[in-house]
N, C-alpha and C. Protein backbone atom coordinates (compact mmCIF):
# COMPACT_ATOMS: atom_id res chain seq x y z
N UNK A 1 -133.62 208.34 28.00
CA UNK A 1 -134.75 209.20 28.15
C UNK A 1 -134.61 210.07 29.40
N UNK A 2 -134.25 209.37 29.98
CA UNK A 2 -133.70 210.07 31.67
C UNK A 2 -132.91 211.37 31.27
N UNK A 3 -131.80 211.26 30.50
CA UNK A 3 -130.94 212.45 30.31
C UNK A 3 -131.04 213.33 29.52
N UNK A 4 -132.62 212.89 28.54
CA UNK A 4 -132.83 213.54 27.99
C UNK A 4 -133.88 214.77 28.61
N UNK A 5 -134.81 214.22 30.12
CA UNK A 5 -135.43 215.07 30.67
C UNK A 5 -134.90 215.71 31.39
N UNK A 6 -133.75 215.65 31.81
CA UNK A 6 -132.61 216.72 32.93
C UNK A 6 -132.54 217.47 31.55
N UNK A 7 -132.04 217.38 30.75
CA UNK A 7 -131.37 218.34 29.56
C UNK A 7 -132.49 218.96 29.57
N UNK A 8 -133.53 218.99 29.16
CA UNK A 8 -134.62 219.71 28.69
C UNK A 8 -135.54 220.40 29.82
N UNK A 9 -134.87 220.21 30.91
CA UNK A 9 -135.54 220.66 32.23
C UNK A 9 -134.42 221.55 32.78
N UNK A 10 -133.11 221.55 32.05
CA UNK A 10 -132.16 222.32 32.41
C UNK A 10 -132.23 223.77 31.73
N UNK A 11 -132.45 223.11 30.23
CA UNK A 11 -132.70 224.45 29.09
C UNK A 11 -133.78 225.54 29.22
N UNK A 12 -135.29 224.83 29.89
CA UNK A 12 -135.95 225.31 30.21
C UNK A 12 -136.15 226.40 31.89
N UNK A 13 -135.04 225.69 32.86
CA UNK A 13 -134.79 226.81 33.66
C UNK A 13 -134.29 227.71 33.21
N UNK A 14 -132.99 227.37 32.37
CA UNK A 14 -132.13 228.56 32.16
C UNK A 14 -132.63 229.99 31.16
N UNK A 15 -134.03 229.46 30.46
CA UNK A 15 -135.01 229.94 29.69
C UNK A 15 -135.90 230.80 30.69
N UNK A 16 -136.18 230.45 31.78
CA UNK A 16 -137.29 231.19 32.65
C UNK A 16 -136.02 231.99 33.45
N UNK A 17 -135.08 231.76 33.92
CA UNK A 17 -133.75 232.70 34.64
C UNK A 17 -133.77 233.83 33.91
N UNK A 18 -133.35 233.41 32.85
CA UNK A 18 -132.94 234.59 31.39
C UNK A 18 -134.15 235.85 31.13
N UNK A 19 -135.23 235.65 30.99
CA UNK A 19 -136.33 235.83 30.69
C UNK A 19 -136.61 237.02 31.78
N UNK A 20 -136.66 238.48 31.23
CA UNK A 20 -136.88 239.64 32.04
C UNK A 20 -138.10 240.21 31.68
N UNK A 21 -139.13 240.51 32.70
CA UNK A 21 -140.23 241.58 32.82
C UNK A 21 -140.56 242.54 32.53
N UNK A 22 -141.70 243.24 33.19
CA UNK A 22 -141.36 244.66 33.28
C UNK A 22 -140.96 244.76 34.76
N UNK A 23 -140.42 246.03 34.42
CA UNK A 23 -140.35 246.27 36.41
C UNK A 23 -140.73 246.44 37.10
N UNK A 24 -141.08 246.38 38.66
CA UNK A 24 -141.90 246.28 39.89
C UNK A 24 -141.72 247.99 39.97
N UNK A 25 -142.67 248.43 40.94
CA UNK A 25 -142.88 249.53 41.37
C UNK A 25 -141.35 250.12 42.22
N UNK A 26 -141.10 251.62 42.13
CA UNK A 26 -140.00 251.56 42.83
C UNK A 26 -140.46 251.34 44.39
N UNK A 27 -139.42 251.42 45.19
CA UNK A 27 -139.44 250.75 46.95
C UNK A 27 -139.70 252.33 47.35
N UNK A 28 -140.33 252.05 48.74
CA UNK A 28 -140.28 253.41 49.79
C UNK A 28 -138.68 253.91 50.13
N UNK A 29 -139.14 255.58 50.02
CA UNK A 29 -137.50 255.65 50.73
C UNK A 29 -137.84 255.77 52.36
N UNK A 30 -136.90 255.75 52.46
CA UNK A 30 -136.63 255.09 54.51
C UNK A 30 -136.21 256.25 55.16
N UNK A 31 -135.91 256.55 56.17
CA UNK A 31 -136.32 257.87 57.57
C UNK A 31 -134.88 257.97 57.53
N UNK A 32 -134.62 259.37 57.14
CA UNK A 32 -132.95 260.09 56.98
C UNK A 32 -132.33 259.51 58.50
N UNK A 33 -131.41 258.91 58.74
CA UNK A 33 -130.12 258.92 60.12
C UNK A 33 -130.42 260.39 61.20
N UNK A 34 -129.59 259.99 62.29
CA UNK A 34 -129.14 261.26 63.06
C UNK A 34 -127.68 261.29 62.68
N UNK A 35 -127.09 262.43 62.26
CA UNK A 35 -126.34 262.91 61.92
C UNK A 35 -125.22 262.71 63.27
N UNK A 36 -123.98 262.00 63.41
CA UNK A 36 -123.34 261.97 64.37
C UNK A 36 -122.65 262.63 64.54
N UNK A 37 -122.08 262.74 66.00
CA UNK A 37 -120.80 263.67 66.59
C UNK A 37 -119.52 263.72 65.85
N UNK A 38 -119.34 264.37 65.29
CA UNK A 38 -118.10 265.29 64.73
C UNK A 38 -117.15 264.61 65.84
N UNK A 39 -115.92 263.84 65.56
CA UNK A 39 -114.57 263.41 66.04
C UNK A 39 -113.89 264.28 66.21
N UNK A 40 -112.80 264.21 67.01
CA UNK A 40 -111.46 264.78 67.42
C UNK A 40 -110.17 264.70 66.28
N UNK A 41 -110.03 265.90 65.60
CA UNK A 41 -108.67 265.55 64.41
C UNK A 41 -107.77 264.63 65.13
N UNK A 42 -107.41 263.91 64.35
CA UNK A 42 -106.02 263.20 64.93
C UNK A 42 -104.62 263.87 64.23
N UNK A 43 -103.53 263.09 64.60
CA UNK A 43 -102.85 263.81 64.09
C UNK A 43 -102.36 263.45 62.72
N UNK A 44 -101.18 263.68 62.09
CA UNK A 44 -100.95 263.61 60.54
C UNK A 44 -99.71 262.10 60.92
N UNK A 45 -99.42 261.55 61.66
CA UNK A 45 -98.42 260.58 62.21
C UNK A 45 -96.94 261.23 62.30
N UNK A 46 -96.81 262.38 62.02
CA UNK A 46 -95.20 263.09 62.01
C UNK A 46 -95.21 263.50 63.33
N UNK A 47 -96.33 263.56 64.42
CA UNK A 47 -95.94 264.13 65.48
C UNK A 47 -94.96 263.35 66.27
N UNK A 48 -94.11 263.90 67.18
CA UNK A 48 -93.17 263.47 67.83
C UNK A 48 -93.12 264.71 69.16
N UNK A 49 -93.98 264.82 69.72
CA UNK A 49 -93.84 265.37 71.26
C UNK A 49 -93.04 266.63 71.23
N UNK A 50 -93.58 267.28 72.28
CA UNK A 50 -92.67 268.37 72.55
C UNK A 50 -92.18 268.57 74.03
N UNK A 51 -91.19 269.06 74.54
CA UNK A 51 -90.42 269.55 75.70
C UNK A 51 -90.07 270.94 75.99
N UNK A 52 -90.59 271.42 76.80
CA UNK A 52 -90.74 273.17 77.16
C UNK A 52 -90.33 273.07 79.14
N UNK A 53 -89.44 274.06 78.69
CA UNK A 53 -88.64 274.38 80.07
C UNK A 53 -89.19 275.66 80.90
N UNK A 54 -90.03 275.83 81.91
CA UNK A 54 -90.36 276.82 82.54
C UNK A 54 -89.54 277.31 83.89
N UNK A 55 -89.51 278.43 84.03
CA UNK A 55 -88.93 278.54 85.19
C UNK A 55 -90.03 279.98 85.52
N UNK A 56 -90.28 279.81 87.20
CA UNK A 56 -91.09 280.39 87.84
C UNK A 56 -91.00 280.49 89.36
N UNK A 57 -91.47 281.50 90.21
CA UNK A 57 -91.41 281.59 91.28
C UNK A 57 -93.10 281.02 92.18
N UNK A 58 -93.19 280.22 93.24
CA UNK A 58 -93.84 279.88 93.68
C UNK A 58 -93.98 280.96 95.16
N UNK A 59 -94.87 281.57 95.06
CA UNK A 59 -95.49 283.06 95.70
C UNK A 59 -96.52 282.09 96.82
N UNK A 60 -96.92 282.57 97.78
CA UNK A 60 -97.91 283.12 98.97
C UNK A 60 -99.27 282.58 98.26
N UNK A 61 -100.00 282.07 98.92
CA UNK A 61 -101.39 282.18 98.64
C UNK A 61 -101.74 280.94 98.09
N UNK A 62 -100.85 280.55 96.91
CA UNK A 62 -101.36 279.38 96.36
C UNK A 62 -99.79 278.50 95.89
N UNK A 63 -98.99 279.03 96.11
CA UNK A 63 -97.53 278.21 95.85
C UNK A 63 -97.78 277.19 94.53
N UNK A 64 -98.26 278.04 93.72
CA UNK A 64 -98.13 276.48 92.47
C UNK A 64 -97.63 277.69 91.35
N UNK A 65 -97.05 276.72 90.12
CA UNK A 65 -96.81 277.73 88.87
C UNK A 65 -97.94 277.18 87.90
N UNK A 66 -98.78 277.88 87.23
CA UNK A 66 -99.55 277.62 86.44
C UNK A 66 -99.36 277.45 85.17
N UNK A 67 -98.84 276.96 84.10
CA UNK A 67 -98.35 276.75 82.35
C UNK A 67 -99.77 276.79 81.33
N UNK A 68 -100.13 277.33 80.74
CA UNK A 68 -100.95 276.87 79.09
C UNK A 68 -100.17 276.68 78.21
N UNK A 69 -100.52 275.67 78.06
CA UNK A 69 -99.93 275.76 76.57
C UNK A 69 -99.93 275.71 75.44
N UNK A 70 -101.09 276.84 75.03
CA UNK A 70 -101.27 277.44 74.49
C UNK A 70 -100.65 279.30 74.28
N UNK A 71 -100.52 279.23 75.07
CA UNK A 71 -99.09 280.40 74.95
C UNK A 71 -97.90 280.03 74.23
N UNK A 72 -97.52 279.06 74.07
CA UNK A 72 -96.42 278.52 73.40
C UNK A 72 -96.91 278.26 72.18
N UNK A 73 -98.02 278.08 71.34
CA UNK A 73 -99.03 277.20 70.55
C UNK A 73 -98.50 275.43 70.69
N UNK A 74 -98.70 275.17 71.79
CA UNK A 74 -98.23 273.75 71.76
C UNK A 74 -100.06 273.19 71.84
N UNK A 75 -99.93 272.37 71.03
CA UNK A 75 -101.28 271.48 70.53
C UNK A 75 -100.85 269.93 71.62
N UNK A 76 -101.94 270.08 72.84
CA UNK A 76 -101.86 268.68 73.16
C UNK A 76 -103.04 268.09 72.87
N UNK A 77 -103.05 266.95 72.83
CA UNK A 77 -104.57 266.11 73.01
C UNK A 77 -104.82 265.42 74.21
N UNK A 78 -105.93 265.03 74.12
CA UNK A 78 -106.35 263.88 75.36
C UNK A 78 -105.75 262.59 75.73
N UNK A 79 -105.57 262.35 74.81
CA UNK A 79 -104.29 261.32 74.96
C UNK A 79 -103.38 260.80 75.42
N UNK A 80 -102.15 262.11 74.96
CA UNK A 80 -101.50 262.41 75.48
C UNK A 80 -100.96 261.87 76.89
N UNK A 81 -99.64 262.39 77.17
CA UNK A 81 -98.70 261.82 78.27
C UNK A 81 -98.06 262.86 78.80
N UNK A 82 -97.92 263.66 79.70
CA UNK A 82 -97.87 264.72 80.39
C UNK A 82 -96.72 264.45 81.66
N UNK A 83 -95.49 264.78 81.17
CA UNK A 83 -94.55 264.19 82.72
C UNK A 83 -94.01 265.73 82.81
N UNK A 84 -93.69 265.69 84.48
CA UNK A 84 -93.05 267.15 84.34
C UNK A 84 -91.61 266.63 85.61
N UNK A 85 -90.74 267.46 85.31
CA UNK A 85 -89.70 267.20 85.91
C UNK A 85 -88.95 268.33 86.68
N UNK A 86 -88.23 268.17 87.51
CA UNK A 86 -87.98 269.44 88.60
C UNK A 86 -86.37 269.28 88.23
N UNK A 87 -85.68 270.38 87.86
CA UNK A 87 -84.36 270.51 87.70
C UNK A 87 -83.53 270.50 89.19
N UNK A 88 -83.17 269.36 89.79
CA UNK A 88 -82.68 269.54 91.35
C UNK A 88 -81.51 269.90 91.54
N UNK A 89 -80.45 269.89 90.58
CA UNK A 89 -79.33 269.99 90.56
C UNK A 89 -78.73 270.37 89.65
N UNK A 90 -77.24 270.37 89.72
CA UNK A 90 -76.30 270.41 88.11
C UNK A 90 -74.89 270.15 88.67
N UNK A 91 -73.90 269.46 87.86
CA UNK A 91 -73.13 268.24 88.00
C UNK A 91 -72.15 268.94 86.97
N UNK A 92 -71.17 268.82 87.12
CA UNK A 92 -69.75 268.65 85.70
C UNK A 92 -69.52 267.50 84.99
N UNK A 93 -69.69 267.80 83.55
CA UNK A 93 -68.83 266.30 83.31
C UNK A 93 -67.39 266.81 82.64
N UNK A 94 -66.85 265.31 82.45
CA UNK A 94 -65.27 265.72 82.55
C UNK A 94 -64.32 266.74 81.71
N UNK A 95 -65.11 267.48 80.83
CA UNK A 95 -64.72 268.94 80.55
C UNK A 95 -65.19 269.57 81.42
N UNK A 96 -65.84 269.92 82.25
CA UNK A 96 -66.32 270.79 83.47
C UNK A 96 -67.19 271.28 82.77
N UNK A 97 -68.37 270.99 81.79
CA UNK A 97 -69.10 271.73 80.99
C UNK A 97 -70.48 271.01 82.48
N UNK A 98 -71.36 272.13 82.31
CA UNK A 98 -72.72 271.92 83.52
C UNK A 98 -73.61 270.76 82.99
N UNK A 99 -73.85 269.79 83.81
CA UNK A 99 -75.16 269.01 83.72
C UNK A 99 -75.94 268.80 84.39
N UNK A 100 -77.17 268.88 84.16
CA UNK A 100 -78.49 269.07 84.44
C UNK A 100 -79.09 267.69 85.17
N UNK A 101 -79.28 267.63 86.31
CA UNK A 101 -80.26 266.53 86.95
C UNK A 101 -81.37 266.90 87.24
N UNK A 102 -82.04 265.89 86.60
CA UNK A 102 -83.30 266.25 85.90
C UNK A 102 -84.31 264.89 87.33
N UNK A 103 -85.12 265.70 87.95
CA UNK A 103 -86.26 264.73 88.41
C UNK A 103 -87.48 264.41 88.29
N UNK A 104 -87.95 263.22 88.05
CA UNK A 104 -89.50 263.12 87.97
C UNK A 104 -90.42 263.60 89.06
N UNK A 105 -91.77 264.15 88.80
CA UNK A 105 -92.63 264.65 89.90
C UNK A 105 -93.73 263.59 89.81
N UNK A 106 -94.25 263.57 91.32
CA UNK A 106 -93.85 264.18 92.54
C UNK A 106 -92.45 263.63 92.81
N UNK A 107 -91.62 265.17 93.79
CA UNK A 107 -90.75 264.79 94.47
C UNK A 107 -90.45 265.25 96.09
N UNK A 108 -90.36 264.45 97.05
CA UNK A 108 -90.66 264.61 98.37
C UNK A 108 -89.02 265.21 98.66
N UNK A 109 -89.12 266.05 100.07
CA UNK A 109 -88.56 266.51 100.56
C UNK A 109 -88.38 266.20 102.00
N UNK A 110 -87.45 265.72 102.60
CA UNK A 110 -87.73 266.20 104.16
C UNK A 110 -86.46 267.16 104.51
N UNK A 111 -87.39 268.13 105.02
CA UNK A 111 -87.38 269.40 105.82
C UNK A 111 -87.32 269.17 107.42
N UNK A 112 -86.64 270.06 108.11
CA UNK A 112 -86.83 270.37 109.58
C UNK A 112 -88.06 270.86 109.93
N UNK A 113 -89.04 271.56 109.05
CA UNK A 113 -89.90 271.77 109.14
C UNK A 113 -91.28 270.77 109.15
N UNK A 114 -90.69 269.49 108.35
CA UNK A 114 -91.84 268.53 107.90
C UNK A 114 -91.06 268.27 106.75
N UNK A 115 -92.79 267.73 106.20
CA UNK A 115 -92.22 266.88 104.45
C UNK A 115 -93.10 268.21 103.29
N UNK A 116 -92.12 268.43 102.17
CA UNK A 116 -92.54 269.19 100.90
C UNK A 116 -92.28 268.24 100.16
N UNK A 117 -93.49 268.40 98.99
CA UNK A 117 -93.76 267.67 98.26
C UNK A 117 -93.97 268.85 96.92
N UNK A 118 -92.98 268.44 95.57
CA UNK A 118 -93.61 268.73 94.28
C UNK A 118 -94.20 268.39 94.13
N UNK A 119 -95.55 268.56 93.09
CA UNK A 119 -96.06 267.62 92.62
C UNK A 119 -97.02 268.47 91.50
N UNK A 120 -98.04 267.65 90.54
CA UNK A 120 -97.95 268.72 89.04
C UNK A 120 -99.92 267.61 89.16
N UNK A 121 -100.41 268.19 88.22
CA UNK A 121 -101.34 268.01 87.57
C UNK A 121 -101.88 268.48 86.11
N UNK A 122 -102.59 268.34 85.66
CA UNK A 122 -102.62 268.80 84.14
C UNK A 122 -104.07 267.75 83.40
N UNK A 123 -104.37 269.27 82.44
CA UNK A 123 -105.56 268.40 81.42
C UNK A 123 -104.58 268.65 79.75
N UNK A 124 -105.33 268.72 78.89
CA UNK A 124 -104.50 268.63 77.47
C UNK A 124 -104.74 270.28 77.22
N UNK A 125 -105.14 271.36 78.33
CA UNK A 125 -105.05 272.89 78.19
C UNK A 125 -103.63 273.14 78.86
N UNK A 126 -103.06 272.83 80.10
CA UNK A 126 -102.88 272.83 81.06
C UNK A 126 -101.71 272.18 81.45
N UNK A 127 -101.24 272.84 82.78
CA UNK A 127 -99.94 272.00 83.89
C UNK A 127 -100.17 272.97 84.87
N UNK A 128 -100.74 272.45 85.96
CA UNK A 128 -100.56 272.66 87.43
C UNK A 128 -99.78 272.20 88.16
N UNK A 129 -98.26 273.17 88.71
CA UNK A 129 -97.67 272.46 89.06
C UNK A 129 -97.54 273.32 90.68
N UNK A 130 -97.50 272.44 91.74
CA UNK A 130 -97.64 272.98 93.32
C UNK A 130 -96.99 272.29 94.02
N UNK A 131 -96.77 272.94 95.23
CA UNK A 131 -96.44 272.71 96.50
C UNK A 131 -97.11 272.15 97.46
N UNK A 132 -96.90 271.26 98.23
CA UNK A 132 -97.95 270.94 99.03
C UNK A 132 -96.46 270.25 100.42
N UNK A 133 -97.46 270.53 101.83
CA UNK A 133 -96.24 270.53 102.62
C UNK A 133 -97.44 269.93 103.99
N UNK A 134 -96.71 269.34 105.02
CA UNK A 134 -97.73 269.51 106.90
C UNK A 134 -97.57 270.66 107.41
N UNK A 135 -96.56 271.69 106.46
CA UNK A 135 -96.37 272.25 107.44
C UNK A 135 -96.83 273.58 107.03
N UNK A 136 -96.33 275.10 107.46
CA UNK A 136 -96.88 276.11 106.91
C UNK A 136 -95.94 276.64 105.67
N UNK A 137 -96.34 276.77 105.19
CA UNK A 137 -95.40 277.08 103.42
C UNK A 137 -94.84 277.94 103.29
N UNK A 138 -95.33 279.25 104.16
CA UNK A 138 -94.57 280.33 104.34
C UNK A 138 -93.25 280.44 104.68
N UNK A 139 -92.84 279.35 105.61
CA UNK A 139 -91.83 279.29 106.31
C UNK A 139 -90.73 278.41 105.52
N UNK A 140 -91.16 278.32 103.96
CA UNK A 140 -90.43 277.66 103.32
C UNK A 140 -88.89 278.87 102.79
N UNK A 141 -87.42 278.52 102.68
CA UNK A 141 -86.40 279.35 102.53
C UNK A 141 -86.67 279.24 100.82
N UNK A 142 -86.31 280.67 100.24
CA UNK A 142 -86.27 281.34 99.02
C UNK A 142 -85.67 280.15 98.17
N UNK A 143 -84.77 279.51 98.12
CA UNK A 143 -84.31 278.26 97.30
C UNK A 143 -85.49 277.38 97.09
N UNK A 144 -86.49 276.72 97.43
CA UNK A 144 -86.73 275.85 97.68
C UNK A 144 -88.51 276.62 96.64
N UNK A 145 -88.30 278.10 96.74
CA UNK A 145 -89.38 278.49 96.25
C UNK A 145 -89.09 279.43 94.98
N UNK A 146 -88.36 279.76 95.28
CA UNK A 146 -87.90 281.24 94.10
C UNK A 146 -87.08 280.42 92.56
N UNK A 147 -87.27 281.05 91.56
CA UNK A 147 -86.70 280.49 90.20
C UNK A 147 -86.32 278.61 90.35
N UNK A 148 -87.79 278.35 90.10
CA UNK A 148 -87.48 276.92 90.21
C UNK A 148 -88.06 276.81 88.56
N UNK A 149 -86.79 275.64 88.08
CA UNK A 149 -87.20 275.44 86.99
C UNK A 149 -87.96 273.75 86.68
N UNK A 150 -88.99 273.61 85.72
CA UNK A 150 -89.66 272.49 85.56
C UNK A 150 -89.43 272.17 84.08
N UNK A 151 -89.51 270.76 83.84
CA UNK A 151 -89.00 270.82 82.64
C UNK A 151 -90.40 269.87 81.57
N UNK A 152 -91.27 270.24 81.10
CA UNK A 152 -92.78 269.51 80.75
C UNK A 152 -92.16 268.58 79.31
N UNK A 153 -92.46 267.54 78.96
CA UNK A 153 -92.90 266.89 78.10
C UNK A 153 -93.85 266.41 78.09
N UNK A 154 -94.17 266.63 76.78
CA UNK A 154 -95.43 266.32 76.06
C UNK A 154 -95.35 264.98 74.84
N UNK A 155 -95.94 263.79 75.42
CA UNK A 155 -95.76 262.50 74.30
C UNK A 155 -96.89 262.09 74.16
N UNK A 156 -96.97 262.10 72.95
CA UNK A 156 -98.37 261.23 72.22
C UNK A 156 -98.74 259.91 72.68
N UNK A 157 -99.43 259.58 72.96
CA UNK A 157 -99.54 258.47 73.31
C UNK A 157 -99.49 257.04 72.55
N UNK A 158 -99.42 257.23 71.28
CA UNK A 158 -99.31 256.15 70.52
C UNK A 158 -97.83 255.97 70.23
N UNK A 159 -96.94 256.77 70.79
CA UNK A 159 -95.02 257.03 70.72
C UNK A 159 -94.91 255.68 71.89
N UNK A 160 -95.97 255.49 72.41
CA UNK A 160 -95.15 255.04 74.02
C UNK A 160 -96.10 253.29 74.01
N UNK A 161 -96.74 253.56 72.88
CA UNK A 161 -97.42 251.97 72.92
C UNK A 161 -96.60 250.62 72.61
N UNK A 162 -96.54 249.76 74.04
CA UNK A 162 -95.87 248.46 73.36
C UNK A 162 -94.21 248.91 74.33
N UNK A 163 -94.08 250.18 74.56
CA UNK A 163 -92.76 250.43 75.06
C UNK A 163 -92.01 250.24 76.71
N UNK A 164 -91.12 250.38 76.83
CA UNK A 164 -90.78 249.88 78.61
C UNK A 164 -89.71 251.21 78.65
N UNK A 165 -90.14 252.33 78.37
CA UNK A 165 -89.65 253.05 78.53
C UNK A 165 -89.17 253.61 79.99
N UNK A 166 -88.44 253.87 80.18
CA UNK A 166 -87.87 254.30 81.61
C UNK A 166 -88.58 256.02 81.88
N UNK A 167 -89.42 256.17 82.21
CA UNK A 167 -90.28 257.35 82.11
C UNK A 167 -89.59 258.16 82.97
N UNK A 168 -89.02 257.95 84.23
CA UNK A 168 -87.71 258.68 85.71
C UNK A 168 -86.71 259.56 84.73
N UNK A 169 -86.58 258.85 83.57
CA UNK A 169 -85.27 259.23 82.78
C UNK A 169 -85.68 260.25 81.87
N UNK A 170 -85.42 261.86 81.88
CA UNK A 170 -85.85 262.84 80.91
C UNK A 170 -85.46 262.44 79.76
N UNK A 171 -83.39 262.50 79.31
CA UNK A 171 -83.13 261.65 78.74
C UNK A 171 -83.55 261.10 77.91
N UNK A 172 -84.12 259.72 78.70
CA UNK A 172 -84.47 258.69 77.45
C UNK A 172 -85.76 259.14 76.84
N UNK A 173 -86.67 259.61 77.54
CA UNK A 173 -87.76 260.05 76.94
C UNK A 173 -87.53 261.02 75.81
N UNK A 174 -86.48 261.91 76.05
CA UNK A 174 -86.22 262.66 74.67
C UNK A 174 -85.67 262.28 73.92
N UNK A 175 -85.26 261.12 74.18
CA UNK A 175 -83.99 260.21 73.09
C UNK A 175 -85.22 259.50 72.46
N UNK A 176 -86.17 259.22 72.69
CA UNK A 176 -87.81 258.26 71.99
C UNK A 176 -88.00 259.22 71.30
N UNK A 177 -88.52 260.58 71.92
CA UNK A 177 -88.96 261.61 70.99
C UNK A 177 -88.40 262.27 69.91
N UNK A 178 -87.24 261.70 70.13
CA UNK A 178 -85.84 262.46 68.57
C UNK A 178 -86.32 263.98 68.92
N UNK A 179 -85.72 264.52 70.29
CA UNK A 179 -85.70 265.88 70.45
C UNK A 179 -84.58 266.34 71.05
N UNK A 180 -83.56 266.94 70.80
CA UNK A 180 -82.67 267.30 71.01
C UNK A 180 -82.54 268.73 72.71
N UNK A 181 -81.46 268.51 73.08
CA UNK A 181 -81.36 269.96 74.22
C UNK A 181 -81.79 271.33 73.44
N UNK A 182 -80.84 271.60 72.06
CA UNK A 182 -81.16 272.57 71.79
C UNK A 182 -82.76 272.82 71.19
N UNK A 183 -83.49 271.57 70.64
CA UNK A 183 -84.90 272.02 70.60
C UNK A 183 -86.11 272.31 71.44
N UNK A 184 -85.33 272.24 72.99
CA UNK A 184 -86.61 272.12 74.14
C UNK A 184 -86.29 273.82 73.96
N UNK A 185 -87.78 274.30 73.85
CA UNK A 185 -88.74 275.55 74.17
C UNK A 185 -88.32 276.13 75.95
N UNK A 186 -88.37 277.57 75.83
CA UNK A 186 -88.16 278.14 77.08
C UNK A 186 -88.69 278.90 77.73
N UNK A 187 -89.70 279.03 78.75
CA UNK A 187 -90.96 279.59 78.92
C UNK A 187 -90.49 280.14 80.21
N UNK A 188 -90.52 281.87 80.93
CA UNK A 188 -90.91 282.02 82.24
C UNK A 188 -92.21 282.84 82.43
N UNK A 189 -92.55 282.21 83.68
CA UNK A 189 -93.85 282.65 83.67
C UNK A 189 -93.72 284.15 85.33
């Protein structure tokens, strides 16, 4: 008798489950959102950085070379990784063909005069790159100011995540970026 009142108490839920109405009134609709801030495109993942070579004279008044880059149409973001490098030298290798020593900025100097200092700044418009010295700048010799070349890379920042990259090294940084000598860009300003 017992299993016969579970059975018949089972049939009878599954009888009131089953068993549809009419329908309830529809619900209130609810207070539209604020419409949010529009994001920053990202990129398509094919980017791989770019490298642009400027050469410029550092003049009176304000001794810096100024870059957009947007003159080039180079697209940076905020992100972004911004190194700039000062060409200090050039070297033979054993064909006597020229090589390029390439330095990271800032780079200090001592002078008879005092200490000169490269040194660069930059937003994702931008590269400010200047002089800064104790002493008076004027009195700096034409080498040290005239056709100096800088050499900018530009790396995404998600290229360099997780990495121990040797950043001193132009080099290797262009060897990450799969960019070749002949693809760095050539800008004088």
């Amino acid at each position: 008798m017992k299993k016969m009142s579970i059975v018949f108490g089972a049939v009878l839920s599954l009888f009131f489950i089953a068993c549809e109405g009419p329908a309830g009134p529809p619900g209130y609709d609810g207070f539209d959102g604020l419409d949010g801030l529009d994001g920053l495109d990202g990129r398509d993942g094919q980017e791989r950085g770019t490298v642009v070579d400027i050469t410029g004279d550092f003049v009176a008044d304000d001794y810096s070379l100024f870059y957009e880059f947007i003159q080039d149409d180079i697209e940076v973001f905020e992100t972004d990784i911004v190194l700039v490098y000062l060409l200090w030298d050039q070297t033979e290798d054993g064909n006597g063909d020229p090589v390029d020593i390439w330095r990271l900025l800032p780079q200090t100097r001592l002078l008879d005069q005092g200490i000169l200092q490269y040194n660069y700044d930059f937003t994702f418009f931008d590269v400010n790159i200047f002089l800064e010295a104790d002493f008076d700048l004027n009195t700096l010799p034409t080498g040290d100011t005239d056709a100096q070349t800088f050499r900018i890379a530009i790396i995404p920042a998600e290229m360099l995540q997780g990495s121990r990259l040797d950043r001193s090294n132009v080099r290797a940084v262009m060897n990450t970026m799969g960019i070749t000598e002949k693809e760095v860009r050539k800008s004088t300003l």
